[in-house]
C-alpha atoms as a PDB file:
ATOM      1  CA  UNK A   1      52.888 117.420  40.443  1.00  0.00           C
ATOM      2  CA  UNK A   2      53.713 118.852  37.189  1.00  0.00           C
ATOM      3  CA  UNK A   3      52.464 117.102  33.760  1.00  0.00           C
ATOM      4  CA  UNK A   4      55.026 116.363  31.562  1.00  0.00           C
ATOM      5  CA  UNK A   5      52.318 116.001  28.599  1.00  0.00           C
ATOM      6  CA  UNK A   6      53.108 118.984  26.020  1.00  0.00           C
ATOM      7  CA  UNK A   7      50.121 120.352  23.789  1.00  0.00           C
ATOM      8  CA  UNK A   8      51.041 121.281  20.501  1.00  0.00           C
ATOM      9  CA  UNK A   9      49.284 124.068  18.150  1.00  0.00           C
ATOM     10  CA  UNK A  10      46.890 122.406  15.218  1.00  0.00           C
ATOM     11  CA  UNK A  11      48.615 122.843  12.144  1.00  0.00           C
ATOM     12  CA  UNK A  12      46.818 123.661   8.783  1.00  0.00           C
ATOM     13  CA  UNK A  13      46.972 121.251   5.797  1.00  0.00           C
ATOM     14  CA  UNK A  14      48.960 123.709   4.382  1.00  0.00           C
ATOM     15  CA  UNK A  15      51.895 123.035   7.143  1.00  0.00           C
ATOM     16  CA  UNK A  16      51.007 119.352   7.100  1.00  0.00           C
ATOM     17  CA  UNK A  17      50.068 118.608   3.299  1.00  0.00           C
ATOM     18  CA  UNK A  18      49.454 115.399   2.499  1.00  0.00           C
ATOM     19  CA  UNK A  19      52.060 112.158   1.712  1.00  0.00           C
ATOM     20  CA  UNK A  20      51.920 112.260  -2.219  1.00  0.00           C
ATOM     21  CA  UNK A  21      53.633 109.456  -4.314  1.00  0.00           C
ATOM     22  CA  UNK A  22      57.352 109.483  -5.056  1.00  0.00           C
ATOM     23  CA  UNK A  23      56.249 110.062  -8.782  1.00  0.00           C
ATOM     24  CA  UNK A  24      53.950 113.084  -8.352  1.00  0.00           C
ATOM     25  CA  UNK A  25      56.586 114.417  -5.636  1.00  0.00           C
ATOM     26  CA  UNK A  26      59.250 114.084  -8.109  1.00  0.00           C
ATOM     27  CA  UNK A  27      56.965 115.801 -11.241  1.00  0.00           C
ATOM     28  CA  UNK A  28      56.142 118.896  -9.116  1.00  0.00           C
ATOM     29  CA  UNK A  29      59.970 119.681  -8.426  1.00  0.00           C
ATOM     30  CA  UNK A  30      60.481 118.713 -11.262  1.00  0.00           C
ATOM     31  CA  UNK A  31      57.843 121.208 -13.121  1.00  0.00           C
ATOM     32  CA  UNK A  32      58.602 123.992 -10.355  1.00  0.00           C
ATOM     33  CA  UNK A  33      62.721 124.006 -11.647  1.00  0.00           C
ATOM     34  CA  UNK A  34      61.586 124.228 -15.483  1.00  0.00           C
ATOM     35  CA  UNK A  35      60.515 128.051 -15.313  1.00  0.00           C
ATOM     36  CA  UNK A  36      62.074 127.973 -19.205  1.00  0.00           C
ATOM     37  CA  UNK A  37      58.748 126.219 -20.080  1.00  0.00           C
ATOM     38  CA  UNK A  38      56.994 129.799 -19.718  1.00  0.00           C
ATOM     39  CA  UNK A  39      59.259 131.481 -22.053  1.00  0.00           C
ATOM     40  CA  UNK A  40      57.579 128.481 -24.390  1.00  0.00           C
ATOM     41  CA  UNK A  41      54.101 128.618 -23.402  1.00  0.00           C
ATOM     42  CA  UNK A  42      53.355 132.409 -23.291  1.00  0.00           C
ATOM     43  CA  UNK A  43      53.805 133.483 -26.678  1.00  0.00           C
ATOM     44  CA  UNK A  44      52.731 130.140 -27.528  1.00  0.00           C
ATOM     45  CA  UNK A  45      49.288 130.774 -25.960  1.00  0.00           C
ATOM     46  CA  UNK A  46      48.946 134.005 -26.758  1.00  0.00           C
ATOM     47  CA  UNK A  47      49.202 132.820 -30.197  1.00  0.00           C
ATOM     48  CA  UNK A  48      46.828 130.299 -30.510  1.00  0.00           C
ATOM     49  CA  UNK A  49      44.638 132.742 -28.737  1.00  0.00           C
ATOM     50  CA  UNK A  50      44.666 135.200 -31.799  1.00  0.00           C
ATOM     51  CA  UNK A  51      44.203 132.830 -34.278  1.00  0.00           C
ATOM     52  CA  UNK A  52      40.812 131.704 -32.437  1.00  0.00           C
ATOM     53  CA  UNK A  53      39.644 135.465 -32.359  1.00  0.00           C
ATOM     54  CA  UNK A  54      36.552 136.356 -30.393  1.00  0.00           C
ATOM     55  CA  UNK A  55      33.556 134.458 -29.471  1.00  0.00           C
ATOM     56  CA  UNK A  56      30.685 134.366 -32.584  1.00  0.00           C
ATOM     57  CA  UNK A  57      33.834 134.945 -35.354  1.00  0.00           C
ATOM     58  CA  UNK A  58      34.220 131.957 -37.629  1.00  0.00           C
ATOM     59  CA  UNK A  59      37.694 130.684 -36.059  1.00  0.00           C
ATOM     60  CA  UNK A  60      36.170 130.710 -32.746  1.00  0.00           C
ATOM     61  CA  UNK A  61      33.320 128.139 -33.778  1.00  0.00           C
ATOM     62  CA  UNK A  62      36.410 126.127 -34.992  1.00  0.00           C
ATOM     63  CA  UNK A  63      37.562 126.167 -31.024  1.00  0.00           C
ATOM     64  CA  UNK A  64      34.546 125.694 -29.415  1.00  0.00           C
ATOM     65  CA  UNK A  65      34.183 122.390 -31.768  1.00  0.00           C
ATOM     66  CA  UNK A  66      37.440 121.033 -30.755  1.00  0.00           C
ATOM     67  CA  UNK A  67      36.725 122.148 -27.353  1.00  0.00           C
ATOM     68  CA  UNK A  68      33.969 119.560 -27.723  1.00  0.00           C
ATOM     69  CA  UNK A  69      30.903 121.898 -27.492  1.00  0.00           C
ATOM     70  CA  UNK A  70      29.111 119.863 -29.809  1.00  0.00           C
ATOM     71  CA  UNK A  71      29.768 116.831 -27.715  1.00  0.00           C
ATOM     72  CA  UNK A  72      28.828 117.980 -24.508  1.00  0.00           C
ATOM     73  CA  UNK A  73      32.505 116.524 -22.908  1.00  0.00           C
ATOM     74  CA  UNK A  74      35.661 117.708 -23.620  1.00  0.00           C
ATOM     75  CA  UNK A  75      37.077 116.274 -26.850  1.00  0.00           C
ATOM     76  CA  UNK A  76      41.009 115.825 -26.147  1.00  0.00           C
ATOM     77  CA  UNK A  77      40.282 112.604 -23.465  1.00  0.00           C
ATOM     78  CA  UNK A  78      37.940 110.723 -26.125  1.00  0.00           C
ATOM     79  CA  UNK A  79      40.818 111.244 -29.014  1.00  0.00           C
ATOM     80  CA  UNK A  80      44.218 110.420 -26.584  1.00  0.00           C
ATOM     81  CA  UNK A  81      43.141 106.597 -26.728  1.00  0.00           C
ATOM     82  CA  UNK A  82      43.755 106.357 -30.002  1.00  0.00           C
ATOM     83  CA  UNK A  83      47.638 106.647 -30.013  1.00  0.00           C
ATOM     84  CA  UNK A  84      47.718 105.013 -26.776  1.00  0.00           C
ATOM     85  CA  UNK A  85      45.795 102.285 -27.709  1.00  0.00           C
ATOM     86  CA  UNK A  86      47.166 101.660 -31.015  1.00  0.00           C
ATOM     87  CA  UNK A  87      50.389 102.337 -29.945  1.00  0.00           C
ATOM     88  CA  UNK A  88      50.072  99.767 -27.429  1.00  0.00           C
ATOM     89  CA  UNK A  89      48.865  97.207 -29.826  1.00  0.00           C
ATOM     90  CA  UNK A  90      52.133  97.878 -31.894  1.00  0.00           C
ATOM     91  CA  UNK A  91      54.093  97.061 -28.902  1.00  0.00           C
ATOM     92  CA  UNK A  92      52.595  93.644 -27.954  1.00  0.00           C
ATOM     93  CA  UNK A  93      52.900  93.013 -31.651  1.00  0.00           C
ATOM     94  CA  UNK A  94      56.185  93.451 -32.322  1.00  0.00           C
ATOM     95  CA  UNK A  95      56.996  91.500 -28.824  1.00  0.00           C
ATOM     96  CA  UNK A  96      55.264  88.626 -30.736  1.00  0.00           C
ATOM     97  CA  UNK A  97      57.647  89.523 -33.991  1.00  0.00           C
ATOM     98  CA  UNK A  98      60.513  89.688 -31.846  1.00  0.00           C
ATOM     99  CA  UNK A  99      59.339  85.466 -31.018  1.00  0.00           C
ATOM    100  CA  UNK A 100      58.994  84.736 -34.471  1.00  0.00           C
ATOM    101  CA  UNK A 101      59.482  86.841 -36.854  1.00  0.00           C
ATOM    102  CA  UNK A 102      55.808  86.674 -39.017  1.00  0.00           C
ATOM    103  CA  UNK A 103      55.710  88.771 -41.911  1.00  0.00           C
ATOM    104  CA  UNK A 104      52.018  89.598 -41.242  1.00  0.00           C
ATOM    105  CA  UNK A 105      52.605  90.624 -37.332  1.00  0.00           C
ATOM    106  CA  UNK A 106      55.225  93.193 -38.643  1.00  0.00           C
ATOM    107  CA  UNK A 107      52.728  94.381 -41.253  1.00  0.00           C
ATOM    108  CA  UNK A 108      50.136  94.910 -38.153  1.00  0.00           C
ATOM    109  CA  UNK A 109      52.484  96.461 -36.473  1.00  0.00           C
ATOM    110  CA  UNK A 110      53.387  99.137 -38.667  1.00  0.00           C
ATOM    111  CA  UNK A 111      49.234  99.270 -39.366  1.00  0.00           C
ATOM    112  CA  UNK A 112      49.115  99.926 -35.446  1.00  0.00           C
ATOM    113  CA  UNK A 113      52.001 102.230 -35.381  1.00  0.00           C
ATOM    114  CA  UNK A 114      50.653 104.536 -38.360  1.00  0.00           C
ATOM    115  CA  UNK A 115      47.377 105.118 -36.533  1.00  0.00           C
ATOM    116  CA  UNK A 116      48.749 106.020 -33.743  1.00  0.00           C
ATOM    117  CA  UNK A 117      49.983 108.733 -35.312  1.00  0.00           C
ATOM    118  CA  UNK A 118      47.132 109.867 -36.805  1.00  0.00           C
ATOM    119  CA  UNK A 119      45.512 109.466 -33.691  1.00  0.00           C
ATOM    120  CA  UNK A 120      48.427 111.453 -31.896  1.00  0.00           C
ATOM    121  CA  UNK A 121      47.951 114.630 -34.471  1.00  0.00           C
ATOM    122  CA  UNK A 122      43.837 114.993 -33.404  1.00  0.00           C
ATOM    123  CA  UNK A 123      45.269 114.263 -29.838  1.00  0.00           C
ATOM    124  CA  UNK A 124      47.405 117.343 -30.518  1.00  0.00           C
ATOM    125  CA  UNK A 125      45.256 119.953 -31.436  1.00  0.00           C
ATOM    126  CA  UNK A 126      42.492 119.771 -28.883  1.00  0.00           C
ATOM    127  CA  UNK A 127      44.764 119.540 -26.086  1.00  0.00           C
ATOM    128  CA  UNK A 128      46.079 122.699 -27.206  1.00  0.00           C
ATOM    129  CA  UNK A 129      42.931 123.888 -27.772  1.00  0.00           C
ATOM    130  CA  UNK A 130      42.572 123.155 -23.944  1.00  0.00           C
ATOM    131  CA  UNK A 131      45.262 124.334 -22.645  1.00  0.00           C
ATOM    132  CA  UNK A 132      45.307 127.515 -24.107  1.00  0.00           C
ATOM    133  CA  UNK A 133      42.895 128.866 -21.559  1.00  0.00           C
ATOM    134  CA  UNK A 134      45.063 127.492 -18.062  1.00  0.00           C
ATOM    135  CA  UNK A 135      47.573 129.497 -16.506  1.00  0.00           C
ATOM    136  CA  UNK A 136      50.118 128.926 -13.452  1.00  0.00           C
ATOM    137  CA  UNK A 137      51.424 125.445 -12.546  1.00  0.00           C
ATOM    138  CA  UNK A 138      48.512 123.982 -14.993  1.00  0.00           C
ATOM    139  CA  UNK A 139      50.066 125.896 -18.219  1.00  0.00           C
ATOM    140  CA  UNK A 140      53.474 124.686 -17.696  1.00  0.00           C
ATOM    141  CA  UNK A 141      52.370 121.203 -16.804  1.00  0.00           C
ATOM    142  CA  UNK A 142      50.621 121.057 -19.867  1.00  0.00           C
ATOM    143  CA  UNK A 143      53.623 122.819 -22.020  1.00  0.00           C
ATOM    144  CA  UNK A 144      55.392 119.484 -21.057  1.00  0.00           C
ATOM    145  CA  UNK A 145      52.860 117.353 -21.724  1.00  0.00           C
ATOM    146  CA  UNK A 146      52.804 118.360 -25.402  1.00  0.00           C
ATOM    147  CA  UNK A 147      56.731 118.595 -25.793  1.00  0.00           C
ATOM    148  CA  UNK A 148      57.102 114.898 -24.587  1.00  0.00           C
ATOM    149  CA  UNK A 149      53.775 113.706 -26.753  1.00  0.00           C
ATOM    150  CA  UNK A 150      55.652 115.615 -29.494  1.00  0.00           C
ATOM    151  CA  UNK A 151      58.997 114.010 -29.000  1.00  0.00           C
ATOM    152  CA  UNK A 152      57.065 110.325 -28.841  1.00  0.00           C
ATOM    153  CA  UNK A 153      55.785 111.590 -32.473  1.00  0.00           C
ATOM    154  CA  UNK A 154      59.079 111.942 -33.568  1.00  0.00           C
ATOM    155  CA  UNK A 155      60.290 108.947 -32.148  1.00  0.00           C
ATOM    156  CA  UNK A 156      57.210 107.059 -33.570  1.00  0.00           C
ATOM    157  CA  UNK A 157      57.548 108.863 -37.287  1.00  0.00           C
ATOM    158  CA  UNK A 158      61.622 107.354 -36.887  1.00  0.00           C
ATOM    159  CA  UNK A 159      60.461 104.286 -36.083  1.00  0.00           C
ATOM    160  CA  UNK A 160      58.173 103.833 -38.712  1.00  0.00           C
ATOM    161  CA  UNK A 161      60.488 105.027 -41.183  1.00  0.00           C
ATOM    162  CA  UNK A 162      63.145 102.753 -39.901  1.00  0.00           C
ATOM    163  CA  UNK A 163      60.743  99.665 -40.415  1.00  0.00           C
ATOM    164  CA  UNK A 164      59.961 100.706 -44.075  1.00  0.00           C
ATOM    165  CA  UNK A 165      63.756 100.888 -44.552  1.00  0.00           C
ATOM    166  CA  UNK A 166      63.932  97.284 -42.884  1.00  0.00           C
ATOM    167  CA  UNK A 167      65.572  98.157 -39.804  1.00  0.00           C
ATOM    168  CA  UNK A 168      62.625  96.496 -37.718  1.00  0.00           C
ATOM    169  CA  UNK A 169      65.142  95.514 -34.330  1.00  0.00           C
ATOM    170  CA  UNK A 170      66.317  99.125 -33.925  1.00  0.00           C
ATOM    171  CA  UNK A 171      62.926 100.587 -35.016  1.00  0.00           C
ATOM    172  CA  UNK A 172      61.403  98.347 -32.279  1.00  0.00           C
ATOM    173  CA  UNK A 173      63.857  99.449 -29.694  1.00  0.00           C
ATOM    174  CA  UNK A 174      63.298 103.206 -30.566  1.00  0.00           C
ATOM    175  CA  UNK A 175      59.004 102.824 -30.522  1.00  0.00           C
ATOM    176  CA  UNK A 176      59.577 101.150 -27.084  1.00  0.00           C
ATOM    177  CA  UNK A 177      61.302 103.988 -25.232  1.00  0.00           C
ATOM    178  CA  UNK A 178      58.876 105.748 -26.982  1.00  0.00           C
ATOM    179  CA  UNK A 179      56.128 103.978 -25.413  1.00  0.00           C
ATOM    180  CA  UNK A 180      57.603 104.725 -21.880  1.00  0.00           C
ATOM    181  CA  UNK A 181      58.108 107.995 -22.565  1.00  0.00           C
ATOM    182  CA  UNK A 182      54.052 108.370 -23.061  1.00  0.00           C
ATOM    183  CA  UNK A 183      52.847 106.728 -20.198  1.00  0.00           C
ATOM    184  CA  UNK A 184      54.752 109.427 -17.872  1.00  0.00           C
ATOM    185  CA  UNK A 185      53.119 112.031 -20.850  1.00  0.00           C
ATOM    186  CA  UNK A 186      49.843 110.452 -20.184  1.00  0.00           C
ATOM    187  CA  UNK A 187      50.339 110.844 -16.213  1.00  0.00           C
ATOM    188  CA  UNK A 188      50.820 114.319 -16.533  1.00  0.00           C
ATOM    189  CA  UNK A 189      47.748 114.402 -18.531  1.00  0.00           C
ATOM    190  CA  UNK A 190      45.774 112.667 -15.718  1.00  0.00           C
ATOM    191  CA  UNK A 191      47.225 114.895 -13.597  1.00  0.00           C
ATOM    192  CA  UNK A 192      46.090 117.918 -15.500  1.00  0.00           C
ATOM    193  CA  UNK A 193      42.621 116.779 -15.409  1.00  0.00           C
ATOM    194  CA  UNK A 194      42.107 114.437 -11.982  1.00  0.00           C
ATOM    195  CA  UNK A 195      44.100 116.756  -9.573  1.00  0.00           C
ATOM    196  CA  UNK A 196      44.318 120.081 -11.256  1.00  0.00           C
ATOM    197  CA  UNK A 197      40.297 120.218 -12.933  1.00  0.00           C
ATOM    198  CA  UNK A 198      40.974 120.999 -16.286  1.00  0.00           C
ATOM    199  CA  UNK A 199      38.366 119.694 -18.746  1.00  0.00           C
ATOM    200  CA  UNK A 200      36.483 118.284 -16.064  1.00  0.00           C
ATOM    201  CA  UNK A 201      32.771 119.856 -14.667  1.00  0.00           C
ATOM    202  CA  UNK A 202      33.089 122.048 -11.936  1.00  0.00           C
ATOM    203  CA  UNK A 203      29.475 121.835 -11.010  1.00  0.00           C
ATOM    204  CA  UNK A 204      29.068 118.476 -10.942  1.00  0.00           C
ATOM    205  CA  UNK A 205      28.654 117.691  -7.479  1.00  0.00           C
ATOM    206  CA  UNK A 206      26.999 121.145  -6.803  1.00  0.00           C
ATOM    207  CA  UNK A 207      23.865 120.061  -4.682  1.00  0.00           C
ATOM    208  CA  UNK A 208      20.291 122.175  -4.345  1.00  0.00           C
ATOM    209  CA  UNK A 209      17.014 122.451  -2.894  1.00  0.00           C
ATOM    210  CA  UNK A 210      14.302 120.163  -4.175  1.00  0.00           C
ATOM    211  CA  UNK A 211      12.164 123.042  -2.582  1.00  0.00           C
ATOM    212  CA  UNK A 212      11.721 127.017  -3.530  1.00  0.00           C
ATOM    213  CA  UNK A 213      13.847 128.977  -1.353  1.00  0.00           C
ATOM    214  CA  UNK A 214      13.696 132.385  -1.059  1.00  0.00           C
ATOM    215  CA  UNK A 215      16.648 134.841  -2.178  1.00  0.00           C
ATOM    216  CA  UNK A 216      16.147 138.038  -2.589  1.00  0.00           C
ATOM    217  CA  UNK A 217      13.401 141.009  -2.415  1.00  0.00           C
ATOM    218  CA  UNK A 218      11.874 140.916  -6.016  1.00  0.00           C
ATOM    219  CA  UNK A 219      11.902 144.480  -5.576  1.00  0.00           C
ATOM    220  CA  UNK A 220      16.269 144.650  -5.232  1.00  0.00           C
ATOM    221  CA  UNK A 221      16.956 143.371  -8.150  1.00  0.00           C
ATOM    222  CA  UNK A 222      17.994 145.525 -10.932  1.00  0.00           C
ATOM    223  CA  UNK A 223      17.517 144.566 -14.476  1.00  0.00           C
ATOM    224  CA  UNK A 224      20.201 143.720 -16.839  1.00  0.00           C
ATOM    225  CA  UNK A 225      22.498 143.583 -13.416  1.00  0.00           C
ATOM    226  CA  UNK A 226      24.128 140.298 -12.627  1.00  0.00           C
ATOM    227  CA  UNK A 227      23.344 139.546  -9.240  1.00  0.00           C
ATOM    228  CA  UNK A 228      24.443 136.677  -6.917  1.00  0.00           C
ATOM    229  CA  UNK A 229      22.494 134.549  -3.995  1.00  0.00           C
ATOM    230  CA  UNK A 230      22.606 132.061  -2.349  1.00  0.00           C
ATOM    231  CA  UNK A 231      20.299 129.018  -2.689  1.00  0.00           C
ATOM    232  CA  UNK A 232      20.669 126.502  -0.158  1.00  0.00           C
ATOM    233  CA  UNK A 233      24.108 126.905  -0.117  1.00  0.00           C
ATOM    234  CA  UNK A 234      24.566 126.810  -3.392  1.00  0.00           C
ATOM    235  CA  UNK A 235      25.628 130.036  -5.510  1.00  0.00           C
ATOM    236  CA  UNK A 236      23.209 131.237  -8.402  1.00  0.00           C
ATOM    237  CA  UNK A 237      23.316 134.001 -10.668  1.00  0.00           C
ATOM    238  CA  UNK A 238      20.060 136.378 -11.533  1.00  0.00           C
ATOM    239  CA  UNK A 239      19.649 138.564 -14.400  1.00  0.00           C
ATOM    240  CA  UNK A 240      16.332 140.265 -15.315  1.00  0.00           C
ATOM    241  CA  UNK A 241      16.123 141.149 -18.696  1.00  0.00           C
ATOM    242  CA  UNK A 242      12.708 143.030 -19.858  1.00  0.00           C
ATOM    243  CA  UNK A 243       9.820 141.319 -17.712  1.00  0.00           C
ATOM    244  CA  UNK A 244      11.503 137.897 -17.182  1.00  0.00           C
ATOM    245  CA  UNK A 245      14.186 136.723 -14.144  1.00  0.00           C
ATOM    246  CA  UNK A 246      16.367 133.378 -15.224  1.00  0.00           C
ATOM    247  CA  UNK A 247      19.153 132.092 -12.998  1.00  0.00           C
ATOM    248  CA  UNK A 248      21.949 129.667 -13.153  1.00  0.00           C
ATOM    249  CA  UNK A 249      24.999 128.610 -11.117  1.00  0.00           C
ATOM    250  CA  UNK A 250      26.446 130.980 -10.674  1.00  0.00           C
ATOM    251  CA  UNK A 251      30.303 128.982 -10.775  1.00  0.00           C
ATOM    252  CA  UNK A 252      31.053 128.947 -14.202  1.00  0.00           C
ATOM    253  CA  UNK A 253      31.733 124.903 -15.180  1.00  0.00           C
ATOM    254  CA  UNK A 254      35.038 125.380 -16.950  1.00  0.00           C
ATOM    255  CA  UNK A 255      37.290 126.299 -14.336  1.00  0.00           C
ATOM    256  CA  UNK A 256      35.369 127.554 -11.214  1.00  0.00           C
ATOM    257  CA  UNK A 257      35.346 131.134 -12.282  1.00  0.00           C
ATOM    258  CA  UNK A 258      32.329 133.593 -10.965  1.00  0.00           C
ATOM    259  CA  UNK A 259      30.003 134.231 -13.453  1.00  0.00           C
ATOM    260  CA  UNK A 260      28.118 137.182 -11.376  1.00  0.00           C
ATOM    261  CA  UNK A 261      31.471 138.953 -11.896  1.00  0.00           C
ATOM    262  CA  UNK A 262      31.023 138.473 -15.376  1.00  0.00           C
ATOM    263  CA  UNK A 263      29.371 140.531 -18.449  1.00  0.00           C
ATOM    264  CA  UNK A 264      25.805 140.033 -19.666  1.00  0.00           C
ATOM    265  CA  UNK A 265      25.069 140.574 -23.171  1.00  0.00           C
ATOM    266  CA  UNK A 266      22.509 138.970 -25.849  1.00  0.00           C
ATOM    267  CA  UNK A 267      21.129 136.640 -23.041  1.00  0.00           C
ATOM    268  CA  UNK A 268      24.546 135.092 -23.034  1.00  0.00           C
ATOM    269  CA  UNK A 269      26.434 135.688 -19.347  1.00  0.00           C
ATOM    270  CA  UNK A 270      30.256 135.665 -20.159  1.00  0.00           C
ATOM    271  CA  UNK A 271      32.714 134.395 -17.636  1.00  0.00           C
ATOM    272  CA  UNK A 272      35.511 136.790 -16.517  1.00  0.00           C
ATOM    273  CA  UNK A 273      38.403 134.294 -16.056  1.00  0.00           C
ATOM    274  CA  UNK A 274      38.367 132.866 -19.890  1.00  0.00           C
ATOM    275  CA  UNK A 275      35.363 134.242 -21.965  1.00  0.00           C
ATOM    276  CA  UNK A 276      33.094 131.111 -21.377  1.00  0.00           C
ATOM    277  CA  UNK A 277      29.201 131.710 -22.240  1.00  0.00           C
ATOM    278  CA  UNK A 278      26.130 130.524 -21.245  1.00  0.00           C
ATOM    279  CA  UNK A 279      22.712 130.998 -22.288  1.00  0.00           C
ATOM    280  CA  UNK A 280      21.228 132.372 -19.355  1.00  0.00           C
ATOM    281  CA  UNK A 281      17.378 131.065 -20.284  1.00  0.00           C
ATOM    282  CA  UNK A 282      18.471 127.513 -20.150  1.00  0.00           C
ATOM    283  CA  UNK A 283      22.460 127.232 -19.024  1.00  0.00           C
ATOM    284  CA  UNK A 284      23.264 125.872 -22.391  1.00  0.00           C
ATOM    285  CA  UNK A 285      26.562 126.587 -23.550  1.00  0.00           C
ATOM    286  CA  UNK A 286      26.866 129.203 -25.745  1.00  0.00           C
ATOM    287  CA  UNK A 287      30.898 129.483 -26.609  1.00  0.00           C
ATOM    288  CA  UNK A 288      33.723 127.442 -25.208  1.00  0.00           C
ATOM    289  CA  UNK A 289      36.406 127.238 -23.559  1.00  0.00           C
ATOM    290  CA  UNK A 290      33.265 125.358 -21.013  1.00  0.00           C
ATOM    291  CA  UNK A 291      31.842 122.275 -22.940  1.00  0.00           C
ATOM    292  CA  UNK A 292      29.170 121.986 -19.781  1.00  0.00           C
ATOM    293  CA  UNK A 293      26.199 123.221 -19.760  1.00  0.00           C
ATOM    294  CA  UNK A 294      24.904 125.528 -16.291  1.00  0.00           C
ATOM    295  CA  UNK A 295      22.624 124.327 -13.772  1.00  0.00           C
ATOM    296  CA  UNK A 296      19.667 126.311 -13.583  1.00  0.00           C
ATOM    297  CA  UNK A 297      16.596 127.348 -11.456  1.00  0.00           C
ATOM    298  CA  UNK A 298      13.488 127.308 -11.571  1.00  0.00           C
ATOM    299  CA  UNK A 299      11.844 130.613 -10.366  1.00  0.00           C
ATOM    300  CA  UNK A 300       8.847 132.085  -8.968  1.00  0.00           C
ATOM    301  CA  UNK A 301       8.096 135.103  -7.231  1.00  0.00           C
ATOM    302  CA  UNK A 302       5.822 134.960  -3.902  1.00  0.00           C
ATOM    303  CA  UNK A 303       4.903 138.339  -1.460  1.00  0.00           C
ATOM    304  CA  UNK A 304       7.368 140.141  -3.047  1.00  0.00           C
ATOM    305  CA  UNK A 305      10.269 137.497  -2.994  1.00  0.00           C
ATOM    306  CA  UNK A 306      12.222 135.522  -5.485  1.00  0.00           C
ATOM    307  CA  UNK A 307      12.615 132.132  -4.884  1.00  0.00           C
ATOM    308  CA  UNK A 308      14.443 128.991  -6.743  1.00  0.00           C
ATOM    309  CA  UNK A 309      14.029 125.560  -7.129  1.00  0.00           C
ATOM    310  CA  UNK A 310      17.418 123.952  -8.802  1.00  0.00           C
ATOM    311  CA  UNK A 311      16.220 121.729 -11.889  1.00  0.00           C
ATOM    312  CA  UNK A 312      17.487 118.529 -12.710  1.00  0.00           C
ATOM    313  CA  UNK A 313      19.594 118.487 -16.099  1.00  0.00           C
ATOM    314  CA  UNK A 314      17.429 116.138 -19.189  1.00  0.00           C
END
C-alpha cells in the first residue's frame, strides 16, 4: 500500500526568514520604498568625506576623535542619552505642570528641554561622523534617522520658543509629538547598531587557541606581503617587516572587512572597505572609522614553522 506521507525539500533561511515584529516589518518596507533618501545621502556623504580628508591630515584627527578613538567605544551611543534623557525629564515635568501649574516645574522644564538640545547637536555630529562610512540599506536607514532627530530639533527649538513666548499648553503639545517621534528615531538607531553592526566590535566574540598552532612554513612568507591563516579557526593576518613577523585578526573590527586584502604601510595595515588602521605590532588603532583595537598573536617560530598563540586584550 501506497504512503500518503509527502516529503518536502529543506528550505534555506533565506526562503523561510524569520517572523520579525510588525514594527521592524513595517520600517524595512518602509525604508526599501524611500529610494529618494539616496539622492540625500550620497552627496551628503561624499561631502562629509572631503571635509575629513585623509588619514594623518589634521581634519581627519578631528574624525577619528568623534569617532571615539580616544575612548576606545564609539562616541555617538554615550552622547544620544543626553537628549533622550533630558528630554524625557521635560516630559514628566510638564505632565506634573499640566496638574498644577508650578512656576518652578515649568522653569525645569524648559532647563530640561534646553539641554536636550545641546545634547541633540553633539548627538548630531558623531552619528554623522558614523554613518558616513555605511553604505546599502545601513546608509539610508541612517539618512532617516538624522532627518527625524532633525525634525524633533525643530520641533523642540518651537517648543521652547513657544514657552518663552508663554504659550506653555501648545508648546507642551508640540515637545510631546516630538517625544514620540524620537523613540521610533531612537529604534532605528538600535536597529542600526543591534541588527545591522554598526559601531559595534566585530571581533568580539572571535575565539582562539590558548596553545601555539602552527600556520604557515616560516620559509613562505614574504616580507612586507599581507598574508592570511588560519589559527584555530580563527583568521589572522601576517606581515614581516625587516627581521620581525606580527599578526592580528585578520577581520577588521569596524565592519567585518578583510584586512589581508588591505594595504600595509608605516606598520599601520589599512582596511580596504573604509580606510580603518591598525598598528600591526600591537592591534592598536591607528585611524578611525574602527574605535577597536585588533586582536593579536603571539608568535614563535619552531622547525621552520610559524605558529600563534591569540593574546588576551589588558
Amino acid at each position: 500500500m501506497a504512503s500518503d506521507v509527502t516529503t518536502t525539500q529543506p528550505q534555506s533561511w533565506v526562503d523561510t526568514p524569520p517572523n520579525n515584529p510588525p514594527i521592524r516589518k513595517a520600517s524595512a518596507n518602509l525604508i526599501t520604498h524611500m529610494s529618494w533618501l539616496d539622492k540625500l545621502s550620497n552627496p551628503l556623504q561624499r561631502g562629509i568625506s572631503q571635509l575629513f580628508g585623509q588619514p594623518g591630515q589634521f581634519p581627519y584627527k578631528i574624525k577619528d576623535a568623534l569617532n571615539g578613538v580616544w575612548l576606545g567605544h564609539t562616541l555617538h551611543p554615550v552622547l544620544v542619552s543626553i537628549p533622550l534623557g533630558a528630554w524625557t525629564a521635560t516630559m514628566l515635568l510638564d505632565l506634573a505642570w499640566l496638574s498644577e501649574e508650578d512656576e518652578g516645574t515649568a522653569r525645569n522644564a524648559d532647563r530640561t528641554m534646553w539641554l536636550g538640545l545641546a545634547g541633540a547637536g553633539a548627538s548630531a555630529v558623531t552619528g554623522a561622523t558614523n554613518w558616513v562610512d555605511t553604505d546599502g540599506p545601513e546608509q539610508r536607514t541612517g539618512m532617516l534617522h538624522a532627518l527625524l532627530n532633525g525634525s524633533v530639533a525643530i520641533m523642540n527649538l518651537s517648543s521652547t520658543l513657544m514657552r518663552l513666548g508663554g504659550l506653555r499648553r501648545p508648546a507642551i503639545a508640540l515637545s510631546t509629538g516630538a517625544y514620540l517621534v524620537t523613540l521610533y528615531s531612537a529604534y532605528l538607531g538600535g536597529e542600526l547598531s543591534l541588527s545591522s553592526g554598526v559601531g559595534v566590535n566585530h571581533v568580539a566574540w572571535e575565539g582562539g587557541s590558548d596553545d601555539f598552532v602552527a600556520v604557515m612554513d616560516e620559509k613562505d612568507l614574504q616580507p612586507g606581503k599581507l598574508t592570511r591563516v588560519d589559527v584555530a579557526g580563527i583568521p589572522a593576518v601576517l606581515i614581516k617587516d625587516g627581521g620581525s613577523i606580527y599578526a592580528i585578526a585578520a577581520t577588521c573590527s569596524h565592519l567585518g572587512g578583510p584586512l589581508d586584502e588591505g594595504k600595509y604601510e608605516d606598520g599601520v595595515v589599512y582596511c580596504p572597505w573604509h580606510g580603518s588602521g591598525f598598528h600591526m605590532c600591537d592591534g592598536s588603532v591607528a585611524n578611525s572609522p574602527a574605535v577597536y583595537a585588533q586582536p593579536t598573536f603571539a608568535i614563535r617560530t619552531r622547525n621552520g614553522k610559524i605558529e600563534l598563540r591569540r593574546l588576551e586584550h589588558a
